[in-house]
C-alpha atoms as a PDB file:
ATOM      1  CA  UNK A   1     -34.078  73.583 -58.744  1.00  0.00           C
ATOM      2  CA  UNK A   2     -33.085  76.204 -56.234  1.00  0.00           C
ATOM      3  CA  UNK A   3     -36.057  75.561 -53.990  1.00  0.00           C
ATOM      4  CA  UNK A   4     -36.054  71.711 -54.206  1.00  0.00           C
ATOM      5  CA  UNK A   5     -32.221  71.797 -52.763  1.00  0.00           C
ATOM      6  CA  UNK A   6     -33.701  74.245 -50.592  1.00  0.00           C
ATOM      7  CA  UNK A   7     -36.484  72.132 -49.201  1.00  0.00           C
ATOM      8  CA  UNK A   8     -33.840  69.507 -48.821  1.00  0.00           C
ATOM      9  CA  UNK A   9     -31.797  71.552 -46.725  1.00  0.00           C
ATOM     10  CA  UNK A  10     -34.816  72.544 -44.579  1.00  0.00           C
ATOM     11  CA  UNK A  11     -35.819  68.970 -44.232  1.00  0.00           C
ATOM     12  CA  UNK A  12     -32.231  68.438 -42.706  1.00  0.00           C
ATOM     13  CA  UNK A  13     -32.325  71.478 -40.598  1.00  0.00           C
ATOM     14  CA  UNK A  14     -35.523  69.872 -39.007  1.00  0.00           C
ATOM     15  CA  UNK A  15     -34.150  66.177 -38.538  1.00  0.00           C
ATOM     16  CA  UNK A  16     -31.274  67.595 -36.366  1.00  0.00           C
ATOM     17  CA  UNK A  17     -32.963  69.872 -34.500  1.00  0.00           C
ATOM     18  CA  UNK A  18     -35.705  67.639 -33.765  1.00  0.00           C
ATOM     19  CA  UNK A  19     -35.045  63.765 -34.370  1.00  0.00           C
ATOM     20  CA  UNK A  20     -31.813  64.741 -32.496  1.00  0.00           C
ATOM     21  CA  UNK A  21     -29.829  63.299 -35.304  1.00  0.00           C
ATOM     22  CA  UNK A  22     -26.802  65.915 -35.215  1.00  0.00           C
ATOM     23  CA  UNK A  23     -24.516  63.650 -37.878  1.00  0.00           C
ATOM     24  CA  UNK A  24     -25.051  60.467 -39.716  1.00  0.00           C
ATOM     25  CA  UNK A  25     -23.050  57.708 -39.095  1.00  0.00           C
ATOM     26  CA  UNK A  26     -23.012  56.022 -42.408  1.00  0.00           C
ATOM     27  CA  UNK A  27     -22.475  57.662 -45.493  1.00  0.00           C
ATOM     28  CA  UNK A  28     -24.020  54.207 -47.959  1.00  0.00           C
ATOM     29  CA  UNK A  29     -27.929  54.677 -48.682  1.00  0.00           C
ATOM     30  CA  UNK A  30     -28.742  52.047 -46.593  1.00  0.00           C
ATOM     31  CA  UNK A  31     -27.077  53.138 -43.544  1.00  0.00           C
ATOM     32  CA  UNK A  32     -28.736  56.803 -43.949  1.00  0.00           C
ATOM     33  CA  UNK A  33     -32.267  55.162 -44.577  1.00  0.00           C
ATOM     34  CA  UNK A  34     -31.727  53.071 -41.044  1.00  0.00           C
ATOM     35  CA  UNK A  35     -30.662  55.849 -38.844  1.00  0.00           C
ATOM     36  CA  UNK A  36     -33.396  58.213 -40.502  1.00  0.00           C
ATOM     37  CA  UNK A  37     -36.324  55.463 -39.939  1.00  0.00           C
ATOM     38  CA  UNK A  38     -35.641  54.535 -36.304  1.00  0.00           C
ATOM     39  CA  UNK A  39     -34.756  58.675 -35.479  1.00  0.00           C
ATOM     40  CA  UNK A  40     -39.145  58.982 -37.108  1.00  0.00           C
ATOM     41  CA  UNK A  41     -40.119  55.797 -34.776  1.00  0.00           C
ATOM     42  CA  UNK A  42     -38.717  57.578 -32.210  1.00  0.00           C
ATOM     43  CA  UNK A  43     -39.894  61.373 -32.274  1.00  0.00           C
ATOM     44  CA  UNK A  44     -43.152  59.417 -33.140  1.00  0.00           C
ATOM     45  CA  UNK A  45     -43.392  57.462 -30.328  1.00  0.00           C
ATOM     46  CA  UNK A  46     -42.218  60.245 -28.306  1.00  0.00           C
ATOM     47  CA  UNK A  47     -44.797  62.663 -29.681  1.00  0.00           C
ATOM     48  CA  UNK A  48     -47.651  59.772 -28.911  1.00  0.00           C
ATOM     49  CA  UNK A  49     -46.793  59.539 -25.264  1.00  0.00           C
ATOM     50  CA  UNK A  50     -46.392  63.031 -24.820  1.00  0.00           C
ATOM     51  CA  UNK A  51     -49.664  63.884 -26.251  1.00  0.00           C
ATOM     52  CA  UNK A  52     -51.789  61.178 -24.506  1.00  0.00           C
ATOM     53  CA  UNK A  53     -49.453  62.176 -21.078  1.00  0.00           C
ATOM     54  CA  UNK A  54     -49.700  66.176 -21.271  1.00  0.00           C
ATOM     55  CA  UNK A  55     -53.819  66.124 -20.344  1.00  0.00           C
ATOM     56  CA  UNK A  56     -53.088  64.424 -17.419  1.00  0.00           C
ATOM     57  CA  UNK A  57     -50.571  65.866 -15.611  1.00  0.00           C
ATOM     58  CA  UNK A  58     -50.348  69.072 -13.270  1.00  0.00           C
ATOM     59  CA  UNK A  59     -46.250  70.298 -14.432  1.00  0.00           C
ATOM     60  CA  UNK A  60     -46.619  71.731 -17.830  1.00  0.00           C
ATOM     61  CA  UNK A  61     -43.744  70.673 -19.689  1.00  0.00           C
ATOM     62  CA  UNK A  62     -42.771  71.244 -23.759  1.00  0.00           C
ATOM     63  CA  UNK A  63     -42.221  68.392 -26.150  1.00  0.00           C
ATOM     64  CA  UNK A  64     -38.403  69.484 -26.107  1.00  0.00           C
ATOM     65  CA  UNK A  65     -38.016  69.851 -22.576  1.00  0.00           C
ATOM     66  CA  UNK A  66     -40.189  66.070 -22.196  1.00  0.00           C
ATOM     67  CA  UNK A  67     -37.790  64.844 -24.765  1.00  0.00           C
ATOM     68  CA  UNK A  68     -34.925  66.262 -22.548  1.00  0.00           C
ATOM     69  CA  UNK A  69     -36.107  64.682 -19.482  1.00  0.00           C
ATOM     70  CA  UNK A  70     -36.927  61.531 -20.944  1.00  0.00           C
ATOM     71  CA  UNK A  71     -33.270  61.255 -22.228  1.00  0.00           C
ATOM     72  CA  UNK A  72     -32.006  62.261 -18.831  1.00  0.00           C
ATOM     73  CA  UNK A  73     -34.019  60.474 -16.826  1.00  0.00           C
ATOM     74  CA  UNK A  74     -35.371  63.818 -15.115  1.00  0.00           C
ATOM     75  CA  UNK A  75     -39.110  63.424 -15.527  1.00  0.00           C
ATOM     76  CA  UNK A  76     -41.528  64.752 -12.588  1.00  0.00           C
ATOM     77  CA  UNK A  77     -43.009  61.951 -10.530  1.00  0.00           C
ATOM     78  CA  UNK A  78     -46.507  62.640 -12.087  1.00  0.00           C
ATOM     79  CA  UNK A  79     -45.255  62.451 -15.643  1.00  0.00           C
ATOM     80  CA  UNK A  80     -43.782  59.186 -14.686  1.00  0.00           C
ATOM     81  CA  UNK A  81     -46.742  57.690 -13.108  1.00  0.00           C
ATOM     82  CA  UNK A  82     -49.391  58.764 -15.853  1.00  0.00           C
ATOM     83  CA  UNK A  83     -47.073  57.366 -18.694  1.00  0.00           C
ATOM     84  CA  UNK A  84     -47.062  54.204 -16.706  1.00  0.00           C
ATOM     85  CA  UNK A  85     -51.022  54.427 -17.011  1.00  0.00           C
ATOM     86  CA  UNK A  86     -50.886  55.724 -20.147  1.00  0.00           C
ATOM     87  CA  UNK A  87     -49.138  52.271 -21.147  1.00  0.00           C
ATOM     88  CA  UNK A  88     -50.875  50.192 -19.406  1.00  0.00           C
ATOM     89  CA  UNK A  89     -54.439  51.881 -20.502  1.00  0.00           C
ATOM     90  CA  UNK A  90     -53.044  51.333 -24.382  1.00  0.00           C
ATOM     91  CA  UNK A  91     -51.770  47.294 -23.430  1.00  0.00           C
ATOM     92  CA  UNK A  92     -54.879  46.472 -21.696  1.00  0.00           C
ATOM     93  CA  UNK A  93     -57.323  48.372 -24.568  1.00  0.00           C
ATOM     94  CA  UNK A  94     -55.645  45.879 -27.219  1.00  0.00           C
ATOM     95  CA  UNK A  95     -55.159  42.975 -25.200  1.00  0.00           C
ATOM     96  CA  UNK A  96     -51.293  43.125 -24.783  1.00  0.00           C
ATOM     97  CA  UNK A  97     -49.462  42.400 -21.659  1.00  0.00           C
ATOM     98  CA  UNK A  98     -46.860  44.197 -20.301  1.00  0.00           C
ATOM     99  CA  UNK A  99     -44.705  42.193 -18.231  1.00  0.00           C
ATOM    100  CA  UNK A 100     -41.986  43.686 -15.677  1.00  0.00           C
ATOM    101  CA  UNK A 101     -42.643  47.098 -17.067  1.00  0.00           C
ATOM    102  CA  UNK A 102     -41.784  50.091 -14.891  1.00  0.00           C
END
């Protein structure tokens, strides 16, 4: 039982450190579910653009400090521009549009 609560408490430890999800802000089920799911979509997303960005570019960032700079609007110029293509590469390859995007 001790390493189940354990692995709970690790799970935790990871969500705020990395879904940047310091507190919830429900306490019901439903409302910890909801801020848990979109806090995945994003670090997923996140994690997809980085990864299909990071080849490309000439400044070597982290994940944390992209995340960072994402959040503070701090990117380099040539991150910017090559998630732009990035995005556009991705809408075009499945037929989607993207319309007054950048």
């Amino acid at each position: 039982m001790y390493q189940e609560r354990w692995a709970v408490e690790v799970f935790f430890r990871w969500i705020k450190q990395y879904l940047n999800v310091p507190t919830l802000f429900g306490t019901t089920k439903n409302a910890v579910y909801n801020q848990l799911f979109a806090a995945f979509i994003a670090y997923v997303l996140l994690r997809w653009l980085y990864d299909r960005t990071e080849k490309r570019t000439q400044t070597t960032l982290t994940f944390i400090s992209f995340v960072r700079r994402v959040l503070f609007g701090q990117l380099p110029l040539d991150w910017k521009s090559e998630m732009v293509s990035v995005l556009f590469e991705h809408a075009h390859f499945y037929g989607r549009s993207i319309h007054n995007f950048g």
